[in-house]
C-alpha atoms as a PDB file:
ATOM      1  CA  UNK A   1     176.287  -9.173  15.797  1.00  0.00           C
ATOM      2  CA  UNK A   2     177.098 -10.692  12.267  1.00  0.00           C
ATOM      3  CA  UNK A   3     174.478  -8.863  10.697  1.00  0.00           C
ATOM      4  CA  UNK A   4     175.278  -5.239  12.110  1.00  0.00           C
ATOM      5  CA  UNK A   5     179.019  -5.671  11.140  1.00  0.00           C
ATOM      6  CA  UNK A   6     178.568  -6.396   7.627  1.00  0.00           C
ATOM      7  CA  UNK A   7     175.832  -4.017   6.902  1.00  0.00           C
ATOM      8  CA  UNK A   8     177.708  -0.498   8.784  1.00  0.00           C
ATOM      9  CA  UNK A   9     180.512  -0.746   6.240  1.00  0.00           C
ATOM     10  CA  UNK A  10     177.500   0.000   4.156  1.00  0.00           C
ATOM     11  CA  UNK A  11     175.364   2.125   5.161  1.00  0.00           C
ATOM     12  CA  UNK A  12     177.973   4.606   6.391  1.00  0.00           C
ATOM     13  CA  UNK A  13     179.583   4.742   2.928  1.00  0.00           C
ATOM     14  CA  UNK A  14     176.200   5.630   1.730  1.00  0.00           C
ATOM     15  CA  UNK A  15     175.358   8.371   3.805  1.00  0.00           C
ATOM     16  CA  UNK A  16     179.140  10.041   3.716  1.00  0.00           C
ATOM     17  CA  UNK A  17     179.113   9.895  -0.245  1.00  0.00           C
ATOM     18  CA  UNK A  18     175.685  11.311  -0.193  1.00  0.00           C
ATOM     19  CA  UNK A  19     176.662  14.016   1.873  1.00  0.00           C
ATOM     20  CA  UNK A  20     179.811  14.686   0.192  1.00  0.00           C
ATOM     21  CA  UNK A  21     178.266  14.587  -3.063  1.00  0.00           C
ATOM     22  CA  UNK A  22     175.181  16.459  -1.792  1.00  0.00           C
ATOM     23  CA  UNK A  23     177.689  18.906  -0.808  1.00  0.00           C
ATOM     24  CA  UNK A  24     179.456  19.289  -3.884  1.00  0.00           C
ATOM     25  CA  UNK A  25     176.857  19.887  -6.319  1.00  0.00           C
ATOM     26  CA  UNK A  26     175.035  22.492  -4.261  1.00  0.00           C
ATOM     27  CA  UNK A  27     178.259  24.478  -4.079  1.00  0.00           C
ATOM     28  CA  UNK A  28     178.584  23.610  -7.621  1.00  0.00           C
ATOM     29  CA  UNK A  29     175.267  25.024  -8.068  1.00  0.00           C
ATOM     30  CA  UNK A  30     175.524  28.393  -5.992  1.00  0.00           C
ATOM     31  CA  UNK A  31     179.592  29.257  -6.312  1.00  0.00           C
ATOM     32  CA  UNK A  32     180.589  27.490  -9.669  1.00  0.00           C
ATOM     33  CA  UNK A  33     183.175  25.491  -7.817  1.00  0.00           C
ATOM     34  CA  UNK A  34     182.477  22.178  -5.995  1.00  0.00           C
ATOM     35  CA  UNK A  35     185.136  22.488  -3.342  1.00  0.00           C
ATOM     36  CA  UNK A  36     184.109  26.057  -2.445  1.00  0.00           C
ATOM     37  CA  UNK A  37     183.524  26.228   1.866  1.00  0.00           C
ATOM     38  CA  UNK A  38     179.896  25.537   2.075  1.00  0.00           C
ATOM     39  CA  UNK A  39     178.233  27.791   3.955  1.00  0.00           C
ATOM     40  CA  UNK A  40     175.387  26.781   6.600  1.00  0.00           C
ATOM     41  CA  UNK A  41     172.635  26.972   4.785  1.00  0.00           C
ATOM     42  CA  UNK A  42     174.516  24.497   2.269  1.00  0.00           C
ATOM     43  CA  UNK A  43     175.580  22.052   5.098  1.00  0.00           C
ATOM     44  CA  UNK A  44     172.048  21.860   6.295  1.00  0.00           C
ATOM     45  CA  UNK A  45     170.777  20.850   2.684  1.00  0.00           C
ATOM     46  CA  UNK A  46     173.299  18.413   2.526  1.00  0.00           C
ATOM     47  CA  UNK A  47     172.766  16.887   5.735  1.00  0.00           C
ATOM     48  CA  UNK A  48     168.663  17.277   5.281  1.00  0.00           C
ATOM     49  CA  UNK A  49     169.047  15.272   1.846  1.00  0.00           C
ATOM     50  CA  UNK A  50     171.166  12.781   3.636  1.00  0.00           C
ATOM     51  CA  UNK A  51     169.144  11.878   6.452  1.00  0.00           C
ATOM     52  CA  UNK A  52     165.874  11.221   4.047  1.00  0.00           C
ATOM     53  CA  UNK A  53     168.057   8.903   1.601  1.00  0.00           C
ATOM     54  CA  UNK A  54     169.450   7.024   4.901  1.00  0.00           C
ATOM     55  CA  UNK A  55     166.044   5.868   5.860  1.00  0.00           C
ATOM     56  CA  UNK A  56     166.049   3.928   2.582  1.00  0.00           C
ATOM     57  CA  UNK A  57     169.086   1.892   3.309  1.00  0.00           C
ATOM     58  CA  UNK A  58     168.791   2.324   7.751  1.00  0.00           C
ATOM     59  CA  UNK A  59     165.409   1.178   8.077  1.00  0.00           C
ATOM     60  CA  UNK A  60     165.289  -2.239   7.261  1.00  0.00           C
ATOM     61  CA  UNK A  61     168.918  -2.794   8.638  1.00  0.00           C
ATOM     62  CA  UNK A  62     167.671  -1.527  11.881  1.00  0.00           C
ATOM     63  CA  UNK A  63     164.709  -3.673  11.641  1.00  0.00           C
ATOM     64  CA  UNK A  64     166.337  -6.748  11.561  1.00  0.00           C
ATOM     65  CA  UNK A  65     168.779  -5.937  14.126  1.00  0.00           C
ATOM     66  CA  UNK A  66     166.209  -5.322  16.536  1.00  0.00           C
ATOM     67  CA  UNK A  67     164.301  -8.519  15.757  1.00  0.00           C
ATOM     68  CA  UNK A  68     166.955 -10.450  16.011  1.00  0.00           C
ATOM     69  CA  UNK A  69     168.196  -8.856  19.326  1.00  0.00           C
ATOM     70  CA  UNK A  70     164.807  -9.200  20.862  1.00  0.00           C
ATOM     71  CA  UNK A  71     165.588 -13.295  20.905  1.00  0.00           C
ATOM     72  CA  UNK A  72     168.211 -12.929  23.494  1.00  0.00           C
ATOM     73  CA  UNK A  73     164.718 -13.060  25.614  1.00  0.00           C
ATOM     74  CA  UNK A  74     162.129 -16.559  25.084  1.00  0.00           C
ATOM     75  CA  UNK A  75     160.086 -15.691  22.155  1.00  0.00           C
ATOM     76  CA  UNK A  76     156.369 -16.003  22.907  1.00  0.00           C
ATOM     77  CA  UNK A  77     153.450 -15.080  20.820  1.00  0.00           C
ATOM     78  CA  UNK A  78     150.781 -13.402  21.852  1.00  0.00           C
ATOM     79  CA  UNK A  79     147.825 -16.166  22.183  1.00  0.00           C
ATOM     80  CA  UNK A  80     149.857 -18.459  23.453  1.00  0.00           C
ATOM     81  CA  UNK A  81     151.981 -16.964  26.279  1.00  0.00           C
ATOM     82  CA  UNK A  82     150.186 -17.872  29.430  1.00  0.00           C
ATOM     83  CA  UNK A  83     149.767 -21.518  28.391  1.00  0.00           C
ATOM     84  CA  UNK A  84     153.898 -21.631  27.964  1.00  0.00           C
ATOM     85  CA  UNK A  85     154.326 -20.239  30.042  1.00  0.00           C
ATOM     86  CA  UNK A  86     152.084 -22.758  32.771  1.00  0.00           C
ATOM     87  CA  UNK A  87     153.032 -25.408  31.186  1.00  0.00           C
ATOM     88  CA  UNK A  88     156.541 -24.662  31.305  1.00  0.00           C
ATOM     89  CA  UNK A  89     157.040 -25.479  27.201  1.00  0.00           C
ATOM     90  CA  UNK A  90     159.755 -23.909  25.236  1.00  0.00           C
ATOM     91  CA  UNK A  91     159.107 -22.239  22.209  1.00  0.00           C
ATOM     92  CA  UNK A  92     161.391 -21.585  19.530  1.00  0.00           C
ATOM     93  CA  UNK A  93     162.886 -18.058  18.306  1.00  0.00           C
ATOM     94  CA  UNK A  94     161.127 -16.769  15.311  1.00  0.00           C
ATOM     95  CA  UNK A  95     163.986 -16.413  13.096  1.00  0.00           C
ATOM     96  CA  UNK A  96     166.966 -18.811  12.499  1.00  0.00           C
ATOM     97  CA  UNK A  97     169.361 -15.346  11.158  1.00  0.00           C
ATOM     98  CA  UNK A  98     169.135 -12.475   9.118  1.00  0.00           C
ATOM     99  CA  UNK A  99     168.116 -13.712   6.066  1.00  0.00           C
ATOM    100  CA  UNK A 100     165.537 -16.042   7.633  1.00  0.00           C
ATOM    101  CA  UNK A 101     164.136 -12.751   9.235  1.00  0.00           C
ATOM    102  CA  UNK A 102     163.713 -10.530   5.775  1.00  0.00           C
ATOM    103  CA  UNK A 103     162.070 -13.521   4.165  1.00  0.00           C
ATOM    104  CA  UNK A 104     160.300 -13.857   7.230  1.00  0.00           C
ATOM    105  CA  UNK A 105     158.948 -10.217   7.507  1.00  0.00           C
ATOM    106  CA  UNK A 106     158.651 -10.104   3.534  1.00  0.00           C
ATOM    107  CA  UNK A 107     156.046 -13.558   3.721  1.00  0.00           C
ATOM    108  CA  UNK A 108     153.865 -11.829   6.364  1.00  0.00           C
ATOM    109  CA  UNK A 109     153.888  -8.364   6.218  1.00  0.00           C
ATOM    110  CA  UNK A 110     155.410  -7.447   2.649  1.00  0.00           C
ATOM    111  CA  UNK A 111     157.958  -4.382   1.485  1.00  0.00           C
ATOM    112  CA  UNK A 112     156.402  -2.509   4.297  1.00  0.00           C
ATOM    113  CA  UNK A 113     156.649  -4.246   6.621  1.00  0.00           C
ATOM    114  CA  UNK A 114     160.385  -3.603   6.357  1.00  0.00           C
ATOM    115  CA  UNK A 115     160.184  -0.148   6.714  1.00  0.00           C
ATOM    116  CA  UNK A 116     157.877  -0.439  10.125  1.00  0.00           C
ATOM    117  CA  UNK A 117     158.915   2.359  11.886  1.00  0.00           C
ATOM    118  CA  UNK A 118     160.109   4.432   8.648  1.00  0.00           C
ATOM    119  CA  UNK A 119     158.269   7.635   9.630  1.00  0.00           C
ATOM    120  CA  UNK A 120     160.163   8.103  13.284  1.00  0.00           C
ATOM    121  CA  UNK A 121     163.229   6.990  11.539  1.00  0.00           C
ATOM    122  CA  UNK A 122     162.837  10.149   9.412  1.00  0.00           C
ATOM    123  CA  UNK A 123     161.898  12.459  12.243  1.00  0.00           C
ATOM    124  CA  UNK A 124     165.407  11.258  13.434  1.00  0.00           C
ATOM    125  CA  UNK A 125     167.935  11.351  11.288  1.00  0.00           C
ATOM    126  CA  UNK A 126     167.091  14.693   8.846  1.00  0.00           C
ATOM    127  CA  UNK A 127     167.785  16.567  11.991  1.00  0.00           C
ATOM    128  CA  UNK A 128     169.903  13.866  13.399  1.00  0.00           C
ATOM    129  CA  UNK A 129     172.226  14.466  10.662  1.00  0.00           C
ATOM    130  CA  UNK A 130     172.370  18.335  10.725  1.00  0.00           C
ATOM    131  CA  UNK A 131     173.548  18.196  14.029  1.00  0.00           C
ATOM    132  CA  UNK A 132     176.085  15.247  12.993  1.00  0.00           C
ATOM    133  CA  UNK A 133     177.569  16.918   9.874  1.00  0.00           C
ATOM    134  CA  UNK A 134     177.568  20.785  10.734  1.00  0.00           C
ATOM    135  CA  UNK A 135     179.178  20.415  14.399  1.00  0.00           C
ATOM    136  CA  UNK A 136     181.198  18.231  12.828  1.00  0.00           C
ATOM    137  CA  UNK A 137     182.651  20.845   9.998  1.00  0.00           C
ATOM    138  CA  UNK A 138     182.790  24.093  12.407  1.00  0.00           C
ATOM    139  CA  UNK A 139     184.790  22.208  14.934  1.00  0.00           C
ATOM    140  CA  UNK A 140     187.253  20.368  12.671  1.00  0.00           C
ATOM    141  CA  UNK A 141     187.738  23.903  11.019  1.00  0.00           C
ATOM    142  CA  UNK A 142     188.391  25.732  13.976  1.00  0.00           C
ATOM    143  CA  UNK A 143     190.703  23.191  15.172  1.00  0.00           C
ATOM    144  CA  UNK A 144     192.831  22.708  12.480  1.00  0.00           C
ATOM    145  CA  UNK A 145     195.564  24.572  11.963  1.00  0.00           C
ATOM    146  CA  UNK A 146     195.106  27.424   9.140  1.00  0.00           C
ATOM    147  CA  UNK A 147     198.607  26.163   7.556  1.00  0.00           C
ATOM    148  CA  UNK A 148     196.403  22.571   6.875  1.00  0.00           C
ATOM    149  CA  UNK A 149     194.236  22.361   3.896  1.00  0.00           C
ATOM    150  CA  UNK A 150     192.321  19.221   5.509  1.00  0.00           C
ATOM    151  CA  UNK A 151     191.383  17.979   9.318  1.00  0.00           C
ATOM    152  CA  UNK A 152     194.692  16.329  10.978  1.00  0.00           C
ATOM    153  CA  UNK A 153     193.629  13.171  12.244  1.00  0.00           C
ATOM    154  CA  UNK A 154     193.205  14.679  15.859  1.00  0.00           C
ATOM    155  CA  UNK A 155     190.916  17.645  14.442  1.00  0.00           C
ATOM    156  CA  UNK A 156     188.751  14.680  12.338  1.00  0.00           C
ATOM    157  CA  UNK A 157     188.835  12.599  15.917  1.00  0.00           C
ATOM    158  CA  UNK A 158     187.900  15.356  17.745  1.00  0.00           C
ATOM    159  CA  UNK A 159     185.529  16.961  16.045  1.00  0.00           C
ATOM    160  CA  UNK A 160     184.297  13.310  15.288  1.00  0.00           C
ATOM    161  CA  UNK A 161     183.229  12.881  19.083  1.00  0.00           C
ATOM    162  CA  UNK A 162     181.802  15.986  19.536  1.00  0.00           C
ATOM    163  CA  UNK A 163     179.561  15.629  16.578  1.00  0.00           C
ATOM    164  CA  UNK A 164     178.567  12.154  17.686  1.00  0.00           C
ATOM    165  CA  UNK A 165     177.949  13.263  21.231  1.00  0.00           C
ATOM    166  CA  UNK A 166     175.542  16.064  19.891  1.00  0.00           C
ATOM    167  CA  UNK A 167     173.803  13.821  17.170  1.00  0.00           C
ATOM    168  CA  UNK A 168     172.561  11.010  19.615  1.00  0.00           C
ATOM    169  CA  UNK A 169     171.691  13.059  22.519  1.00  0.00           C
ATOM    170  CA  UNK A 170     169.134  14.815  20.805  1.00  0.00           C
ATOM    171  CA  UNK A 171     168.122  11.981  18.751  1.00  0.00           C
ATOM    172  CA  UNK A 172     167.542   9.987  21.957  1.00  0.00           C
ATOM    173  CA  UNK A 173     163.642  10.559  22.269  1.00  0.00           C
ATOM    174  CA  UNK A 174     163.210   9.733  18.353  1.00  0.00           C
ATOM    175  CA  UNK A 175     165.465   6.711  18.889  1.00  0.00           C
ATOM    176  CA  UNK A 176     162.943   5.405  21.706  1.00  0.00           C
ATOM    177  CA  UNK A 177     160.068   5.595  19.203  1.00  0.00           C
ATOM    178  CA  UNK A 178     161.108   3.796  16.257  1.00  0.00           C
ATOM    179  CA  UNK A 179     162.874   1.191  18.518  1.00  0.00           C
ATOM    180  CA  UNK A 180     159.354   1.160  19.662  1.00  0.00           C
ATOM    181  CA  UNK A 181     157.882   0.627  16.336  1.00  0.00           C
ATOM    182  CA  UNK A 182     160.252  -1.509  15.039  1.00  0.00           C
ATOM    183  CA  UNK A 183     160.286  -3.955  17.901  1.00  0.00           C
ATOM    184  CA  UNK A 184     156.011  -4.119  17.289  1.00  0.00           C
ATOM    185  CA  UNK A 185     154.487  -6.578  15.749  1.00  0.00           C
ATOM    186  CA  UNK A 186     156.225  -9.747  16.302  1.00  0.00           C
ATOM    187  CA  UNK A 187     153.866 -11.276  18.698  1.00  0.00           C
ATOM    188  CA  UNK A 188     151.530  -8.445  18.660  1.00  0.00           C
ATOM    189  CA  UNK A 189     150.790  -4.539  16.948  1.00  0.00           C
ATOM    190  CA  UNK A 190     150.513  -2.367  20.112  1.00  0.00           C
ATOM    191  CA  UNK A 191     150.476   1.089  18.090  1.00  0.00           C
ATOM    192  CA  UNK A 192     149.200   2.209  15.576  1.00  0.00           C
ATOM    193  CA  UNK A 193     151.991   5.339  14.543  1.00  0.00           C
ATOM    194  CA  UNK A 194     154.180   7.316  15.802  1.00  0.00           C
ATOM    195  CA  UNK A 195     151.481   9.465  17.525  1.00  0.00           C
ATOM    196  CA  UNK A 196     150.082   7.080  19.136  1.00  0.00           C
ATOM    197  CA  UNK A 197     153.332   5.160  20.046  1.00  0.00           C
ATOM    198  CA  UNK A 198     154.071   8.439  21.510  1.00  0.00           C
ATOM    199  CA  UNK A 199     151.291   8.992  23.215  1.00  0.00           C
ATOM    200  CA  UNK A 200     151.003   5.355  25.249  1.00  0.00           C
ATOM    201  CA  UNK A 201     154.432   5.550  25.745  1.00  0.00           C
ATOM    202  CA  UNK A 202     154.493   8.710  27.640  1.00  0.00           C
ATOM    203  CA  UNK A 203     150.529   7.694  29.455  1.00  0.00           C
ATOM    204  CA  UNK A 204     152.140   4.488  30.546  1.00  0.00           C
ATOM    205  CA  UNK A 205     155.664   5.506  31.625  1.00  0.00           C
ATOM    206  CA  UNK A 206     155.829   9.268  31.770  1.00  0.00           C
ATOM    207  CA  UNK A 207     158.474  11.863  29.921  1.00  0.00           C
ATOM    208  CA  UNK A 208     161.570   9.999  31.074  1.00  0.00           C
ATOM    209  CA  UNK A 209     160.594   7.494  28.775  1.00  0.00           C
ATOM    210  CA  UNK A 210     161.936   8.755  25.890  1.00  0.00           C
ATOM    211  CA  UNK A 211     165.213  10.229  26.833  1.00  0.00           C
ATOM    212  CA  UNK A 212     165.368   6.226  28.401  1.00  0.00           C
ATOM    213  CA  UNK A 213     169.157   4.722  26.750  1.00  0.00           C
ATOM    214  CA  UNK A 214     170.500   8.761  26.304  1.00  0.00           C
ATOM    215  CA  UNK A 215     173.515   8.063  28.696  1.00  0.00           C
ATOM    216  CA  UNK A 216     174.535   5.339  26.656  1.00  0.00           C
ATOM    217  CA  UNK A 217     173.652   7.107  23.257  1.00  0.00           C
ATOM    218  CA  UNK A 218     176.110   9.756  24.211  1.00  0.00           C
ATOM    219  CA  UNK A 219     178.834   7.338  25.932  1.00  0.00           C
ATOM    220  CA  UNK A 220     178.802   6.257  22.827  1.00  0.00           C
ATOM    221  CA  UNK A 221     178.807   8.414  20.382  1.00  0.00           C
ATOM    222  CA  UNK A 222     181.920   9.942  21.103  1.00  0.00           C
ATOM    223  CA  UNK A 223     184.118   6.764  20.273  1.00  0.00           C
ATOM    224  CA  UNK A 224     181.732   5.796  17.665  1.00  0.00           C
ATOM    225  CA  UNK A 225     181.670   8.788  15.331  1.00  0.00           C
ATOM    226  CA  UNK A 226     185.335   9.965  16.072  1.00  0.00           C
ATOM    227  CA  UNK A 227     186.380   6.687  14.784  1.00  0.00           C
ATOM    228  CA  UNK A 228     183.967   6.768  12.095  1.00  0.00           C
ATOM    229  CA  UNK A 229     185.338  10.742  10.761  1.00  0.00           C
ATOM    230  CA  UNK A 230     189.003   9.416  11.406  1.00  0.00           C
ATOM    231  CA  UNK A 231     188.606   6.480   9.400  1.00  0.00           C
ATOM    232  CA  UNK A 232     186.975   9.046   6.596  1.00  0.00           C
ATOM    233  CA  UNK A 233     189.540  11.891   6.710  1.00  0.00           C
ATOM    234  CA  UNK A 234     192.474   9.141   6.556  1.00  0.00           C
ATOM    235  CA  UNK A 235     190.648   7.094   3.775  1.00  0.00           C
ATOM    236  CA  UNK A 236     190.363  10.404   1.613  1.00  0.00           C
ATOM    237  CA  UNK A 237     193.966  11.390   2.132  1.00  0.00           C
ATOM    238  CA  UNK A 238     194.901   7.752   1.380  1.00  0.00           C
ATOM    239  CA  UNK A 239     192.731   7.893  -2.347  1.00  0.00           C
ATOM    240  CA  UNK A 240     193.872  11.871  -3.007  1.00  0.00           C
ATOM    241  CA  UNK A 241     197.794  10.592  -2.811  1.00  0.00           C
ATOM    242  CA  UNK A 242     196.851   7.875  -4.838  1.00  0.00           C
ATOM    243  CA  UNK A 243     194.966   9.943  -7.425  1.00  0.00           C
END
């Protein structure tokens, strides 16, 4: 959990000020003003630009958080796992924390090898993020009372859930694969892509497969994100008075 924690605070203050600034210099760009209303189209480029520079910074965080949650379960490696398992011999987890694990992955698989999974983690989030960002902006709008200039904190909540709720549940089947991906490799490299990860997946368990975790990806996405765009709006209002 230790790892997670530290690295959110992060990575979601890298993809909001990429999508704010995004934001800004497009309507720079088109209207002369950066805090002219963006209009779809602008939200969209925003949020496409966002979810490619996310990968960057998401991919090897998710990486290791997977690794390190797949040793909740004995770690075995691929050779050796019926003789263990016969002879009834424990073997130890293959990394000791999160900085054990990048040095681990860097030693024996390099720079890529921390962006396994890279490719599905783009087919998720550039559309991920449009429908994060641009639910997220018509709601709060139409929410908000016109005598407001910004989201009350029940329009950000609000509009915060909803936005989370759409984002995951149509991320789900992406979500499957690079979990898929990502969790390859460290006793053995079952695919060989994202085709073919797709492909096995659904010849071996069928088309539920990949909507598998979306009850839970939209349980939680509602308390997730609303916190998340509450804790935004309030931390802008808290730097504007202070400006």
């Amino acid at each position: 959990m230790s790892f997670p924690l530290i690295s959110i605070a992060v990575y979601n203050s890298v993809v909001f000020g990429v999508f704010s600034c995004t934001q800004r210099f497009i309507c720079q760009h088109r209207y002369g003003k950066p805090n002219h209303p963006p209009a779809l189209i602008d939200l969209t480029l925003a949020s496409m630009a966002t979810g490619a520079f996310s990968v960057g910074i998401g991919c090897p965080v998710d990486l290791v958080k997977i690794r390190l949650q797949m040793q909740t379960q004995t770690f075995l490696t691929a050779n050796l796992e019926t003789k263990y398992r016969a002879t009834g011999v424990s073997v130890q987890t293959a990394y000791r924390g999160p900085v054990h694990c990048v040095a681990t992955i860097l030693q024996q698989e390099g720079l890529a090898g921390l962006y396994r999974g890279s490719t599905a983690m783009f087919l998720r989030d550039v559309p991920g993020y449009c429908l994060y960002f641009i639910p997220y902006t018509f709601v709060s709008v139409w929410i908000t009372p016109e005598e407001c200039l910004s989201p009350t904190p029940f329009s950000a909540w609000m509009a915060g859930g909803i936005a989370g709720i759409i984002s995951w549940g149509t991320a789900t089947p992406m979500d499957v694969v690079k979990s898929r991906l990502q969790a390859d490799g460290v006793s053995l490299n079952k695919y060989k892509g994202v085709i073919d990860c797709i492909c096995q997946s659904y010849h071996c368990e069928g088309l539920k497969v990949f909507f598998r975790g979306l009850t839970v990806n939209t349980v939680r996405g509602f308390p997730v994100c609303a916190a998340t765009f509450l804790g935004y709006e309030l931390s802008l209002k808290a730097l504007r008075k202070k400006a």
